[in-house]
C-alpha atoms as a PDB file:
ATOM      1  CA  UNK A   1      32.549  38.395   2.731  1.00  0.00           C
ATOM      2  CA  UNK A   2      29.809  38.250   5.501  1.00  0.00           C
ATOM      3  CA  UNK A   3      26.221  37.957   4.610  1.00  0.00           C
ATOM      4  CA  UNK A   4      23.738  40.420   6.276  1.00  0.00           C
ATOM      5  CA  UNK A   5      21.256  39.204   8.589  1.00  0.00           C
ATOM      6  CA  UNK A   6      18.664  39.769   6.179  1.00  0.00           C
ATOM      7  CA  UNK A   7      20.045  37.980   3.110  1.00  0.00           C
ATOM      8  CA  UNK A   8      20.656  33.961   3.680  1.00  0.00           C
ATOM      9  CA  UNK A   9      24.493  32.926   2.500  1.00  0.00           C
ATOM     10  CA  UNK A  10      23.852  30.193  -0.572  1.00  0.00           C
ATOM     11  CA  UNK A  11      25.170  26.787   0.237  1.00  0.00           C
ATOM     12  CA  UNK A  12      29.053  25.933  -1.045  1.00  0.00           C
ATOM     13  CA  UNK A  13      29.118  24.754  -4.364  1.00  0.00           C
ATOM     14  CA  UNK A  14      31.352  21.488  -3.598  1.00  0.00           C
ATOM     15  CA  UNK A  15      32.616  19.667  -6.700  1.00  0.00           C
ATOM     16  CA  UNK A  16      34.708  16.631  -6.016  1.00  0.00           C
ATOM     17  CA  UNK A  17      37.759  15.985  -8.530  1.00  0.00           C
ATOM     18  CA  UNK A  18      36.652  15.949 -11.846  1.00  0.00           C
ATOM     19  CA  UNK A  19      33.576  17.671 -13.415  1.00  0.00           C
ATOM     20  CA  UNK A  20      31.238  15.054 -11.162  1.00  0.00           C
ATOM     21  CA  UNK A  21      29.611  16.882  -8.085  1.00  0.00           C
ATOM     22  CA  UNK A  22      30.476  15.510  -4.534  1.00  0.00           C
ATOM     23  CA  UNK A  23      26.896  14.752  -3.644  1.00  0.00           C
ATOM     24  CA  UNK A  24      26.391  12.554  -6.464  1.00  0.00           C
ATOM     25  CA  UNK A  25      27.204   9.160  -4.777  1.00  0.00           C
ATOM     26  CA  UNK A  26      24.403  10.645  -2.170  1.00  0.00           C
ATOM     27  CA  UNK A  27      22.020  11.312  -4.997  1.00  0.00           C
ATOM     28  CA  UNK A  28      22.289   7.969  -6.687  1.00  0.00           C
ATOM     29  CA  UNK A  29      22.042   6.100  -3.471  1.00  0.00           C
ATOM     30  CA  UNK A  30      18.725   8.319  -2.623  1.00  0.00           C
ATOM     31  CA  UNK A  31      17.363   7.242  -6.334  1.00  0.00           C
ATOM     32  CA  UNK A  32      17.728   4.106  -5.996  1.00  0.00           C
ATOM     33  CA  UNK A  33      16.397   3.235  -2.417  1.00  0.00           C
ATOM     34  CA  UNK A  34      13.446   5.690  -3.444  1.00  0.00           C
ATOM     35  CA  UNK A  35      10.041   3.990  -3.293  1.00  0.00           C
ATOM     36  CA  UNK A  36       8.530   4.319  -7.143  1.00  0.00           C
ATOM     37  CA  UNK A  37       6.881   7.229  -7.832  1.00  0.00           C
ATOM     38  CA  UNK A  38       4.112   5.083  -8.750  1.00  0.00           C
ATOM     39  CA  UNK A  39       3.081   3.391  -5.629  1.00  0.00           C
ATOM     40  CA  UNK A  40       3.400   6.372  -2.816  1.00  0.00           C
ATOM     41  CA  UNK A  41       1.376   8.021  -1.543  1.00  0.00           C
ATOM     42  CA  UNK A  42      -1.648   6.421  -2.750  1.00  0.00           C
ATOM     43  CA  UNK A  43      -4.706   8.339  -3.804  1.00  0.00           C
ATOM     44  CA  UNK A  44      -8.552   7.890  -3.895  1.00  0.00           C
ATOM     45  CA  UNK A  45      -7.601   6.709  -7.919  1.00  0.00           C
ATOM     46  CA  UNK A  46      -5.767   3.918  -6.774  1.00  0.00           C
ATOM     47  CA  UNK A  47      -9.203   2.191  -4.979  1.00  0.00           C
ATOM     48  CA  UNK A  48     -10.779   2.419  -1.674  1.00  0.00           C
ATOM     49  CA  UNK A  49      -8.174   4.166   1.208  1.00  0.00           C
ATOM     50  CA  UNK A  50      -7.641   2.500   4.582  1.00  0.00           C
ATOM     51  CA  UNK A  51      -5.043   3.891   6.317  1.00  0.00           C
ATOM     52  CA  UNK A  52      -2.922   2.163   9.634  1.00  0.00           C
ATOM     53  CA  UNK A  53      -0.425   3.061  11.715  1.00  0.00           C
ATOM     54  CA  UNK A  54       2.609   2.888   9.444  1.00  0.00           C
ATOM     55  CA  UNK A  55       0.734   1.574   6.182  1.00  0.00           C
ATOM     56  CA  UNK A  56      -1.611   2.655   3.917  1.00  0.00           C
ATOM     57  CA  UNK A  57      -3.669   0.367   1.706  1.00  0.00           C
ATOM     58  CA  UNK A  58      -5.583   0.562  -1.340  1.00  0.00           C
ATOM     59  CA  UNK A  59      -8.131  -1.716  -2.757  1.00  0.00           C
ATOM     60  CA  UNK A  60     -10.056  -2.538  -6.234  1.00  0.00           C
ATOM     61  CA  UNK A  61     -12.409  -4.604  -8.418  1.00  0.00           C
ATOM     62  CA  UNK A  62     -11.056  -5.199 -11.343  1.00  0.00           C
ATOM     63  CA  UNK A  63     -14.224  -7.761 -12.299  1.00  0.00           C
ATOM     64  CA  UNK A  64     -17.128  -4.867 -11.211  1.00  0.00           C
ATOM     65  CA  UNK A  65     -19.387  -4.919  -8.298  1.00  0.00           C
ATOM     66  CA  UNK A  66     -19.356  -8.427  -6.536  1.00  0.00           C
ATOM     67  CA  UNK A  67     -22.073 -10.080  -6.434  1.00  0.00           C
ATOM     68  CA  UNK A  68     -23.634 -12.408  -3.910  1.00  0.00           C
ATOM     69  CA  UNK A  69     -22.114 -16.514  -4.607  1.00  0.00           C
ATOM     70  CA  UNK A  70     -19.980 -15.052  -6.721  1.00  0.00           C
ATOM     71  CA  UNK A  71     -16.491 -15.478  -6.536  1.00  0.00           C
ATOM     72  CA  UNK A  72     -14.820 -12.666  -7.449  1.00  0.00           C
ATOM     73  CA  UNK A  73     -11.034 -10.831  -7.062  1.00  0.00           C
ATOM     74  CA  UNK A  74      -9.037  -7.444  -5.622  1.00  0.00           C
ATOM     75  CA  UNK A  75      -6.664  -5.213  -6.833  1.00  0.00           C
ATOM     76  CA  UNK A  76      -4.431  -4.265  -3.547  1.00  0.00           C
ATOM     77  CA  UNK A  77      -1.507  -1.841  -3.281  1.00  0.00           C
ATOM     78  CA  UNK A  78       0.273  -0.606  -0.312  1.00  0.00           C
ATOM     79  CA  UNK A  79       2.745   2.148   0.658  1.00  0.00           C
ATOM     80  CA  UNK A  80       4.929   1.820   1.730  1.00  0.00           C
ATOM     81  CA  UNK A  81       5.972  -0.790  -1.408  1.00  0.00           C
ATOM     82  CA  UNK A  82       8.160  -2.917   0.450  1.00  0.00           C
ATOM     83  CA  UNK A  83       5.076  -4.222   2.763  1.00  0.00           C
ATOM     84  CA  UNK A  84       4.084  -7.408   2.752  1.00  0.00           C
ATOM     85  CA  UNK A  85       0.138  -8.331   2.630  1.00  0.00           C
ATOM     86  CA  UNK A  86       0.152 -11.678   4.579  1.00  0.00           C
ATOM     87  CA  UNK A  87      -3.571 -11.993   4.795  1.00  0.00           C
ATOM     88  CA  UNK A  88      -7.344 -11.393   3.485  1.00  0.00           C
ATOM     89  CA  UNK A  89     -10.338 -12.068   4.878  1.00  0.00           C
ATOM     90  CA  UNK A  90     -13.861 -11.247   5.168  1.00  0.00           C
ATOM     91  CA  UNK A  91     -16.744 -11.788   8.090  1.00  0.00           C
ATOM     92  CA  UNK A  92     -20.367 -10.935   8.886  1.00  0.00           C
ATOM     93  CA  UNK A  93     -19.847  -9.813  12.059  1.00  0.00           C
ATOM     94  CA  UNK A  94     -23.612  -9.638  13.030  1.00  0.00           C
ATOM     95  CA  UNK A  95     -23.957 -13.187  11.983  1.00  0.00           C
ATOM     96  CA  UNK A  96     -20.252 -14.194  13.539  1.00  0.00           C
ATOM     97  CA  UNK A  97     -18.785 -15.820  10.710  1.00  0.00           C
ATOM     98  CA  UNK A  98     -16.596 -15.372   7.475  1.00  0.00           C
ATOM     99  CA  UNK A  99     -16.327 -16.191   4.492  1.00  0.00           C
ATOM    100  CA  UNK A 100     -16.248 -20.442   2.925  1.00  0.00           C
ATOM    101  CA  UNK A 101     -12.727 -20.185   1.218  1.00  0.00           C
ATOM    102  CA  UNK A 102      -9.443 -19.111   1.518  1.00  0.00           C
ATOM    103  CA  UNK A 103      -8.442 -16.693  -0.964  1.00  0.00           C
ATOM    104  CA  UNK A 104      -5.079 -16.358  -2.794  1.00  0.00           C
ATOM    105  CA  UNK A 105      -2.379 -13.843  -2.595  1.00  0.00           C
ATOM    106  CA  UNK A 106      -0.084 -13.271  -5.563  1.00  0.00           C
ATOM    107  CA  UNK A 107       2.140 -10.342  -5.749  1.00  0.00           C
ATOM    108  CA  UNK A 108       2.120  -8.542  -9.023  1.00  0.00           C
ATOM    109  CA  UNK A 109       5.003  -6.293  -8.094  1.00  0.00           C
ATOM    110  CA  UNK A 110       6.336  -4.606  -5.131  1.00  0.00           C
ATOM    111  CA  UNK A 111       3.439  -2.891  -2.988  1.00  0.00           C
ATOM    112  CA  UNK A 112       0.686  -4.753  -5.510  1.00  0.00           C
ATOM    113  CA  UNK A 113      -0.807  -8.063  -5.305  1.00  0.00           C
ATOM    114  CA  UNK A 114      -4.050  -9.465  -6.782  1.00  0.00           C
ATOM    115  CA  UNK A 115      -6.143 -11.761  -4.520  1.00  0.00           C
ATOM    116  CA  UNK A 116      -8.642 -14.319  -6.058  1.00  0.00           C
ATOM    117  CA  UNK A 117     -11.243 -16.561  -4.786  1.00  0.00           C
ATOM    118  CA  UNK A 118     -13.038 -13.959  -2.723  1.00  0.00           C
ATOM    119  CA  UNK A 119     -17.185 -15.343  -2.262  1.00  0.00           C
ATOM    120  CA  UNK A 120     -19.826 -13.336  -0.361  1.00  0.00           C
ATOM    121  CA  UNK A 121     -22.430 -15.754  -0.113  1.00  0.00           C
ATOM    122  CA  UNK A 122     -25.104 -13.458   1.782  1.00  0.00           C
ATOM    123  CA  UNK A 123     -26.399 -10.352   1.329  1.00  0.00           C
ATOM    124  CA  UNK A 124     -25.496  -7.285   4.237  1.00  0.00           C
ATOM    125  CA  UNK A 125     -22.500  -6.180   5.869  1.00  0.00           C
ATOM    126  CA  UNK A 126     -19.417  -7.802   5.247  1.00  0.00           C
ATOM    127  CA  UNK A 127     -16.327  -6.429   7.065  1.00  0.00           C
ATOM    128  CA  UNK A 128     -12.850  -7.177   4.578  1.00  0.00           C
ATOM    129  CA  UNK A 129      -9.659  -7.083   6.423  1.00  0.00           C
ATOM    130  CA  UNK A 130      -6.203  -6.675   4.709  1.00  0.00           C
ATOM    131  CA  UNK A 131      -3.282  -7.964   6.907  1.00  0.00           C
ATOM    132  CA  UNK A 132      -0.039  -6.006   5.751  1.00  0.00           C
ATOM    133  CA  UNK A 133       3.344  -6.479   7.383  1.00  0.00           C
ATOM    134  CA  UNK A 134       4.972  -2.604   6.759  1.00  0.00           C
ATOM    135  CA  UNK A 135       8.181  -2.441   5.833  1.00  0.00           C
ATOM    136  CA  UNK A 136       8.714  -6.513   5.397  1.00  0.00           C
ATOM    137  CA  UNK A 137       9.466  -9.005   7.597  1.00  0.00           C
ATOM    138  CA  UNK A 138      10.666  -8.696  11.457  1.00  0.00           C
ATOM    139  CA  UNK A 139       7.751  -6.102  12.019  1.00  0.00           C
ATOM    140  CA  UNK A 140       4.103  -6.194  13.230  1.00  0.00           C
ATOM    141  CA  UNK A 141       1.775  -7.047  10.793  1.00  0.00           C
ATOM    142  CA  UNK A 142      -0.852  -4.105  11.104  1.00  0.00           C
ATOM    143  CA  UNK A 143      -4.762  -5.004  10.518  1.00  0.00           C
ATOM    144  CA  UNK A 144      -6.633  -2.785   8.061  1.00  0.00           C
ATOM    145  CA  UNK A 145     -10.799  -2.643   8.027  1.00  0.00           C
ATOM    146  CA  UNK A 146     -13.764  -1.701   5.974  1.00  0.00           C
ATOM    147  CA  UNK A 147     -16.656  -2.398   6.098  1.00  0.00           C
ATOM    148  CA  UNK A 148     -18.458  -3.386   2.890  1.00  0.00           C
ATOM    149  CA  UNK A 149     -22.593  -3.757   1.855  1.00  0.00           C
ATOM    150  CA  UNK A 150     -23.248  -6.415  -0.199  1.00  0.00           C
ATOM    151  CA  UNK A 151     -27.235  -5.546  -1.456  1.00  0.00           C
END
């Protein structure tokens, strides 16, 4: 039987032996290399967008506004999930320097970490940069900005 022009053919129906379908092995392999439903594509909900080349970051404050001498924390998440965030940092790039610690980096799951000891000891523009290696290691680590007022 030949379809017309006008009507598309359906696709086979394939069913390997047994009552299980052919493409299942496919499927299951698709589910469970998926990233989570959860953590891509990130939306305005998850935090404050900045978006790269190949990665797209999110960022919160758990704590409320930070406040100047303050030491306070971030919520980040990136998609993909299987990024790494290697870095965070903050500067005042009118006054050419950064920030008196080092924060820390701990990953709460896959694409999520929290990062504490974050201080903005001056008042003005701060500029926070998130350091994400996409896709894991053995790739460029792409640099993500914003620039953030501190009143």
């Amino acid at each position: 039987m030949r379809s017309s022009p006008d009507r598309p053919r359906a696709a086979p129906h394939v069913k390997a032996r047994g009552s299980r379908s052919a493409f299942a092995p496919a499927l299951l392999l698709a589910a469970a290399t998926a990233t989570p439903a959860s953590a891509c594509p990130l939306t305005e909900s998850d935090g404050t967008l900045l978006t790269g080349e190949t990665v797209t970051a999110a960022w919160q404050l758990p704590g409320g506004p930070v406040r100047m001498s303050t030491p306070f924390s971030l919520i980040v998440r990136a998609c993909p999930a299987d990024s790494d965030l290697v870095g965070v940092d903050a500067t005042m790039p009118a006054h050419r320097h950064g920030m008196n610690y080092a924060p820390s980096i701990t990953e709460l799951e896959p694409g999520r970490w929290r990062v504490d000891g974050l201080l903005w000891h001056m008042a003005g523009q701060w500029e926070l940069t998130l350091d994400l290696r996409p896709g894991g290691s053995g790739r460029p680590i792409e640099r993500l900005r914003q620039a953030v007022v501190l009143p």
